[in-house]
PDB file of N, CA and C in Angstrom:
ATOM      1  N   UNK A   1      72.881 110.613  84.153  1.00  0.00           N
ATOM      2  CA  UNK A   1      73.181 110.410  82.757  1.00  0.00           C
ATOM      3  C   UNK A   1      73.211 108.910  82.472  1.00  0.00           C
ATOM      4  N   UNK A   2      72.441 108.372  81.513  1.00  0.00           N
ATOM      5  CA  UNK A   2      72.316 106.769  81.014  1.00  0.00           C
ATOM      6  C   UNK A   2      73.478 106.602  80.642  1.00  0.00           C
ATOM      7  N   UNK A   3      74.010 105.106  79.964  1.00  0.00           N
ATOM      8  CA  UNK A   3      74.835 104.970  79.667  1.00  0.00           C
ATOM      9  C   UNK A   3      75.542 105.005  78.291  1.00  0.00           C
ATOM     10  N   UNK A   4      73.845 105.400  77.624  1.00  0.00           N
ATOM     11  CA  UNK A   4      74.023 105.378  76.444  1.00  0.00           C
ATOM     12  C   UNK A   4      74.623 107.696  75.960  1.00  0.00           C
ATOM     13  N   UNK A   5      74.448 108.217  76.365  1.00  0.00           N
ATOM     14  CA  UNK A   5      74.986 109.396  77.204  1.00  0.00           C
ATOM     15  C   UNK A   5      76.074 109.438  77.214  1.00  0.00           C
ATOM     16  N   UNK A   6      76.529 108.457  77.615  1.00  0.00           N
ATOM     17  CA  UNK A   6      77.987 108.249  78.785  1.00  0.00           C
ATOM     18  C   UNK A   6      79.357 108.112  77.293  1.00  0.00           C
ATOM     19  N   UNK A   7      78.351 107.329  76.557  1.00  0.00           N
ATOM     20  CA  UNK A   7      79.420 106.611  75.693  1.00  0.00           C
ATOM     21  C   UNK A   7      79.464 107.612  74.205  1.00  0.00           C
ATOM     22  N   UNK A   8      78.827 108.834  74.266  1.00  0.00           N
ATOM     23  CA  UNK A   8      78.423 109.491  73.343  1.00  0.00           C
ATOM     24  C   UNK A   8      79.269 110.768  73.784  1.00  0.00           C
ATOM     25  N   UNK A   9      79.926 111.033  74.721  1.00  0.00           N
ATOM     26  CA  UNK A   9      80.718 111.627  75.253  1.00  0.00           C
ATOM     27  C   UNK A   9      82.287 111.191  75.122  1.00  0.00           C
ATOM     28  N   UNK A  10      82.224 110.226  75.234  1.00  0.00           N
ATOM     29  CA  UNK A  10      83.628 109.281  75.095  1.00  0.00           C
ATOM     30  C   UNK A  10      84.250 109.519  73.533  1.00  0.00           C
ATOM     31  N   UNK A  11      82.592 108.653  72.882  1.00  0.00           N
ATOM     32  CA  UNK A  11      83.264 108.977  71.406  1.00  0.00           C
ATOM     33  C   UNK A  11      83.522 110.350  71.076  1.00  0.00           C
ATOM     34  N   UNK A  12      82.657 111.649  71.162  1.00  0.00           N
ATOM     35  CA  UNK A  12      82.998 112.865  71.004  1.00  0.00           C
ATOM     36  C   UNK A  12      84.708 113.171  71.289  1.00  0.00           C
ATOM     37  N   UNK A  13      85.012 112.929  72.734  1.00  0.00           N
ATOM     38  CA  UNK A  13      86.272 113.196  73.332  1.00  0.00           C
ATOM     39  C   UNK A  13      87.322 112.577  72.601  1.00  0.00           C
ATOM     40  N   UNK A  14      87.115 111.308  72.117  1.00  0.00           N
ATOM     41  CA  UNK A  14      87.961 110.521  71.047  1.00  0.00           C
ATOM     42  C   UNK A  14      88.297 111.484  70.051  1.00  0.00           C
ATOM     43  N   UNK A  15      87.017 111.727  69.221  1.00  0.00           N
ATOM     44  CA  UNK A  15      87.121 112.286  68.050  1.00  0.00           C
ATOM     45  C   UNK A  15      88.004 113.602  67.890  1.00  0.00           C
ATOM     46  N   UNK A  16      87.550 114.210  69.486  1.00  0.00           N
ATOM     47  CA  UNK A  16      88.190 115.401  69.419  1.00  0.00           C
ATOM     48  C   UNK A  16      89.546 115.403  69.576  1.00  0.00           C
ATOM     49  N   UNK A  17      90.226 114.172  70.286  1.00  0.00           N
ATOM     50  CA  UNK A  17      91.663 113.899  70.700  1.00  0.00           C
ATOM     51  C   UNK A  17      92.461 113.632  69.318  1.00  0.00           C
ATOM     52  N   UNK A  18      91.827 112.863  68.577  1.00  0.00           N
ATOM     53  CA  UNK A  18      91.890 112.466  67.309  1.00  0.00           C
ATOM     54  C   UNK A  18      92.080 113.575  66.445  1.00  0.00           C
ATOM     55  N   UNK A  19      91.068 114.234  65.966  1.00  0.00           N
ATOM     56  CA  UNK A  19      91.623 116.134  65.641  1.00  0.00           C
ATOM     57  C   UNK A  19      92.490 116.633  66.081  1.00  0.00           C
ATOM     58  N   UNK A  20      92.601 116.931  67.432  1.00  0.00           N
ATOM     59  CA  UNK A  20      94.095 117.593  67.794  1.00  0.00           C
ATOM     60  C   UNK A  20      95.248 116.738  67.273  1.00  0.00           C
ATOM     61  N   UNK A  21      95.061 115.336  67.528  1.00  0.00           N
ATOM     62  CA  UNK A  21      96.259 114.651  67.068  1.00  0.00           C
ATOM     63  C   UNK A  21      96.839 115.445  65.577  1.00  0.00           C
ATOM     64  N   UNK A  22      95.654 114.966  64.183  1.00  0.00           N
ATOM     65  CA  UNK A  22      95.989 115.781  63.135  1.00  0.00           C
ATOM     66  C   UNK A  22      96.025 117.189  63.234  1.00  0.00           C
ATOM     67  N   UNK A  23      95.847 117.349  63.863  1.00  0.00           N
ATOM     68  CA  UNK A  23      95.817 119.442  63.552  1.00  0.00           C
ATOM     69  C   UNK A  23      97.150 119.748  64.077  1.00  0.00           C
ATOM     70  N   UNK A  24      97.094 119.406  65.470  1.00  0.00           N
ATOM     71  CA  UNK A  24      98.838 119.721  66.119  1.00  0.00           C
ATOM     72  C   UNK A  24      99.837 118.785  65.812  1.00  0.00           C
ATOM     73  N   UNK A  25      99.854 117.724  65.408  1.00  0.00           N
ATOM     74  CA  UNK A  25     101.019 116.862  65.125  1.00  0.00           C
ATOM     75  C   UNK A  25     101.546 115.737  66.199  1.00  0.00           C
ATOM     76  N   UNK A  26     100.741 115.857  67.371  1.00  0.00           N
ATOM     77  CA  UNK A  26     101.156 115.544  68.427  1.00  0.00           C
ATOM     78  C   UNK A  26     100.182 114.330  68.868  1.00  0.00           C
ATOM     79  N   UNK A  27     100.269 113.266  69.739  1.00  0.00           N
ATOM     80  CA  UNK A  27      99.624 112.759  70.231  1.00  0.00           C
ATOM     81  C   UNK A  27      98.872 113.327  72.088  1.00  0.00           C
ATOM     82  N   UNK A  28      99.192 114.628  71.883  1.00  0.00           N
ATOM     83  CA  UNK A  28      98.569 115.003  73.349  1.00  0.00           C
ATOM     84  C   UNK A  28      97.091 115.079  72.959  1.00  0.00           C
ATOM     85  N   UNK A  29      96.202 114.441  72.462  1.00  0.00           N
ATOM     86  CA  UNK A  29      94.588 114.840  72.451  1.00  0.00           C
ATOM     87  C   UNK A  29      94.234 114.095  73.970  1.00  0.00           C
ATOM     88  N   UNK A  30      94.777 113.007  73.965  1.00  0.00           N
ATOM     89  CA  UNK A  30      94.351 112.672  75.442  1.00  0.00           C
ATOM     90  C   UNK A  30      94.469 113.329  76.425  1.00  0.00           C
ATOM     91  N   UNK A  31      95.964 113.547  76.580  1.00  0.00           N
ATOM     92  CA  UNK A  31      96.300 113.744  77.895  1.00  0.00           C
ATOM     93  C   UNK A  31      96.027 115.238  77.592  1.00  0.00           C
ATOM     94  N   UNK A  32      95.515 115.873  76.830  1.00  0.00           N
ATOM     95  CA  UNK A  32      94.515 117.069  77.249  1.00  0.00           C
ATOM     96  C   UNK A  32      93.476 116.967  77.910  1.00  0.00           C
ATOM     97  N   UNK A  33      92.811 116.074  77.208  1.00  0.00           N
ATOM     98  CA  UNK A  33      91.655 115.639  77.923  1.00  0.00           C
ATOM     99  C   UNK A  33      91.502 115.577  79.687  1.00  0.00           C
ATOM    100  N   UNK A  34      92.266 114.636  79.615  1.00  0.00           N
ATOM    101  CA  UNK A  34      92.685 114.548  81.440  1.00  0.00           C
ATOM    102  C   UNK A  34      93.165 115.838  82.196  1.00  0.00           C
ATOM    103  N   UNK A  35      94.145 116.691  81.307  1.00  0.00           N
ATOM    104  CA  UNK A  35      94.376 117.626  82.103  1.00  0.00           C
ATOM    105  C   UNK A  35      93.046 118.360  82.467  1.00  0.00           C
ATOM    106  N   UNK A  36      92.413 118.741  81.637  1.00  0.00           N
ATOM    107  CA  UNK A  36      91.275 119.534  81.612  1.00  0.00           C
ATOM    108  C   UNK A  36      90.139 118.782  82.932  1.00  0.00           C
ATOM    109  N   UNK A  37      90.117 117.837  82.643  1.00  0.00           N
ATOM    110  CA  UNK A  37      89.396 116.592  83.969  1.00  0.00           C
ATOM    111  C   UNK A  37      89.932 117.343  85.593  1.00  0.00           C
ATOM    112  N   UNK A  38      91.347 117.715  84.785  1.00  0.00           N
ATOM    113  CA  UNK A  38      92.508 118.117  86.787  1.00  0.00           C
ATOM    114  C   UNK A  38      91.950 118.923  86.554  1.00  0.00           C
ATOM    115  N   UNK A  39      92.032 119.883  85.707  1.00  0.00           N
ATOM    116  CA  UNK A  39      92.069 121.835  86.530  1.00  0.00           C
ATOM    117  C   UNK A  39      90.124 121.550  86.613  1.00  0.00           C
ATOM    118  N   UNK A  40      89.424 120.896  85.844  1.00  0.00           N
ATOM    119  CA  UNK A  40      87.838 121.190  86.622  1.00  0.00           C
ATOM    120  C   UNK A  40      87.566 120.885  88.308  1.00  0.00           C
ATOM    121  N   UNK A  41      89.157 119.449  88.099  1.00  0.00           N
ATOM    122  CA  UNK A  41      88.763 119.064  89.991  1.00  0.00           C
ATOM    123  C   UNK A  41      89.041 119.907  90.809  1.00  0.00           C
ATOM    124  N   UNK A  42      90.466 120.536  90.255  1.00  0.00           N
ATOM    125  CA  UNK A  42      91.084 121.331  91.583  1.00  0.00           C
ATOM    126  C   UNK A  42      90.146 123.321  91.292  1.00  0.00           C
ATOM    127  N   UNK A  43      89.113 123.178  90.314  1.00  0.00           N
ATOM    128  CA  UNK A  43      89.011 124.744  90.436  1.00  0.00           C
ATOM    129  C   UNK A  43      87.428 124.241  91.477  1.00  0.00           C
ATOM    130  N   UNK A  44      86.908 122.810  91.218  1.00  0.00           N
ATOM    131  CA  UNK A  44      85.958 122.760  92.289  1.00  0.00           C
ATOM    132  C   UNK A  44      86.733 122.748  93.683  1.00  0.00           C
ATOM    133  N   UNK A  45      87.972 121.957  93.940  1.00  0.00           N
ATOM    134  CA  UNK A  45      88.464 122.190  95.156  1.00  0.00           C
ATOM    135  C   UNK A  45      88.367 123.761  95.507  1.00  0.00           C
ATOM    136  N   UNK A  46      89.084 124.388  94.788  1.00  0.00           N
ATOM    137  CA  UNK A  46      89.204 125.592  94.997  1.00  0.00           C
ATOM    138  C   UNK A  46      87.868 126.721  95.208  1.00  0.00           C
ATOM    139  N   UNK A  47      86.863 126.116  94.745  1.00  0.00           N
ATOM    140  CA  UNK A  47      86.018 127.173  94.866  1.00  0.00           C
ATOM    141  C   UNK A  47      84.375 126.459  95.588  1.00  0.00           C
ATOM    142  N   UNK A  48      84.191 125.414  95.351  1.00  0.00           N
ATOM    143  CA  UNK A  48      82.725 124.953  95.668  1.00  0.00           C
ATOM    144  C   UNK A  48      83.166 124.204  96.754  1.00  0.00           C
ATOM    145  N   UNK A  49      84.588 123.113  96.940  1.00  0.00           N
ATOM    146  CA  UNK A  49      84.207 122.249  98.243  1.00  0.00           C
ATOM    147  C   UNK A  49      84.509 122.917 100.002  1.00  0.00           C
ATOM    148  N   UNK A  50      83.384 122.391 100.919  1.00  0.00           N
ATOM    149  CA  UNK A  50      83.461 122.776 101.732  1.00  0.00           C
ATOM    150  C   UNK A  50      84.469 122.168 102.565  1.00  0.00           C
ATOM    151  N   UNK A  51      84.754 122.142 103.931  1.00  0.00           N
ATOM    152  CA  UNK A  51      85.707 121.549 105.031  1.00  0.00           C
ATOM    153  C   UNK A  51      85.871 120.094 105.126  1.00  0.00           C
ATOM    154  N   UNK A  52      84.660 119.743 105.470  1.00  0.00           N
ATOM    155  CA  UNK A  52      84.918 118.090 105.147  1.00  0.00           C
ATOM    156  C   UNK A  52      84.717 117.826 104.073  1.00  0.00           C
ATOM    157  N   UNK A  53      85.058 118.447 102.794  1.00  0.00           N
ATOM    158  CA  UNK A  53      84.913 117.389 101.722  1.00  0.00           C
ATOM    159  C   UNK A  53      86.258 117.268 101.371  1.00  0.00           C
ATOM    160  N   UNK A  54      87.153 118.631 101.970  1.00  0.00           N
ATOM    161  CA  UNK A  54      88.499 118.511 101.807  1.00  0.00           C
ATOM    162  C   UNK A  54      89.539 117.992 102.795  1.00  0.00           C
ATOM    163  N   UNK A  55      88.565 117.667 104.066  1.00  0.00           N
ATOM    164  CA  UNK A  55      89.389 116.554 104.720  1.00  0.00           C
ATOM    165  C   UNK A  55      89.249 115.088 104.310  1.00  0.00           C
ATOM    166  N   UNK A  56      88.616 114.760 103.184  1.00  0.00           N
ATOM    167  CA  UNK A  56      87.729 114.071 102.801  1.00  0.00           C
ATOM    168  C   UNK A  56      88.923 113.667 101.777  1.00  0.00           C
ATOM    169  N   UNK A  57      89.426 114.506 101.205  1.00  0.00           N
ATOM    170  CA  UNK A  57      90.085 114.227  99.991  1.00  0.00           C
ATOM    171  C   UNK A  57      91.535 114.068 100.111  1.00  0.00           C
ATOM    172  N   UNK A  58      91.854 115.368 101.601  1.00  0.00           N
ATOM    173  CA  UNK A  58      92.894 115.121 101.600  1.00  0.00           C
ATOM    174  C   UNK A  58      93.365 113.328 102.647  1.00  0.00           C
ATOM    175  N   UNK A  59      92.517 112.768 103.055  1.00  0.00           N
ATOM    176  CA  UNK A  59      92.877 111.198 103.591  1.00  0.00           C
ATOM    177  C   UNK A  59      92.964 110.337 102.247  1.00  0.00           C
ATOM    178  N   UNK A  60      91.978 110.380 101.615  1.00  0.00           N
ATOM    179  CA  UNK A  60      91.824 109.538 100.497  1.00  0.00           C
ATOM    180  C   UNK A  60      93.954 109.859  99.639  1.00  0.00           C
ATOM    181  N   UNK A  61      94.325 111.004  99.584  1.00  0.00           N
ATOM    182  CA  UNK A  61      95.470 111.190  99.044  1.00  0.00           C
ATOM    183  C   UNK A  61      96.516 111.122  99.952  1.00  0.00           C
ATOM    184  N   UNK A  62      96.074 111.023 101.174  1.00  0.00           N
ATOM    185  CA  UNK A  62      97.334 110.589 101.945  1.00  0.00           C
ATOM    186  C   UNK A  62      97.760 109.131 102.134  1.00  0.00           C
ATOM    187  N   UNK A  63      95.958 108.231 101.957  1.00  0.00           N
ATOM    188  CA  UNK A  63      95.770 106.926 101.627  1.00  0.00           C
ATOM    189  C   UNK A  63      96.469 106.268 100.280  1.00  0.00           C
ATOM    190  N   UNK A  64      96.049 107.129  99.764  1.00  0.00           N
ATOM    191  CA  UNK A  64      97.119 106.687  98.315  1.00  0.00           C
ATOM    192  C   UNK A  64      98.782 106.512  97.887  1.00  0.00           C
ATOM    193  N   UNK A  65      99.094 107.714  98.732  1.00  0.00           N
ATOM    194  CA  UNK A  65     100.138 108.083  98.997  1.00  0.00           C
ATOM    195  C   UNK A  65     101.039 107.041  99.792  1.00  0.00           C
ATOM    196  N   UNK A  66     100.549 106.315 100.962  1.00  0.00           N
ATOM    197  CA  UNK A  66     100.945 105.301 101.467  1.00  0.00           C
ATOM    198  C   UNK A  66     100.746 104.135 100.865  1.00  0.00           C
ATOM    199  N   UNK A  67     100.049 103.974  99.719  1.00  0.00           N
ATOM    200  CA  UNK A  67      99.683 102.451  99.026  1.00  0.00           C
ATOM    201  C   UNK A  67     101.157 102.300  98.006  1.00  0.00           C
ATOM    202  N   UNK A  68     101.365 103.675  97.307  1.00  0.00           N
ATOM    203  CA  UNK A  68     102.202 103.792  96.143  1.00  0.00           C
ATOM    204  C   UNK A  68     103.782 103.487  97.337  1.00  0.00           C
ATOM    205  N   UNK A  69     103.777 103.954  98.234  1.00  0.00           N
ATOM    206  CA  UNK A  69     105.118 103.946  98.741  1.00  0.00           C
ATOM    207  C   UNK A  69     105.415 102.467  99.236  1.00  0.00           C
ATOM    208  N   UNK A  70     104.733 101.452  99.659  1.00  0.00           N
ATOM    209  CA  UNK A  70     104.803  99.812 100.465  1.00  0.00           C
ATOM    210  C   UNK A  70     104.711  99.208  98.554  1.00  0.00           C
TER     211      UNK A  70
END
């Protein structure tokens, strides 16, 4: 996907965060957004990744895990 693609997606997602804002009252249009970003990662965890991609992921979060704690 170009970048011009990239940014045509963004604004959409804006717009749409922006709507929910007015429609529900709320400022969650974002952090819908993102949630929706989690449950696509973890339903690929859950269903498409193989063995090493999830030993793969789980270092990278154990890596993290030790950055946030020092």
């Amino acid at each position: 996907m170009n970048q011009k693609d990239e940014f045509k997606k963004y604004k959409k997602r804006i717009a749409n965060a922006k709507y929910y804002q007015k429609t529900v009252g709320t400022d969650q249009g974002l952090t819908n957004e993102r949630n929706k970003r989690k449950s696509k990662a973890k339903n690929f965890i859950l269903k498409e990744a193989n063995y090493d991609e999830l030993k793969m992921l789980e270092r990278a979060i154990r890596k993290r895990f030790s950055i946030l704690k020092s």
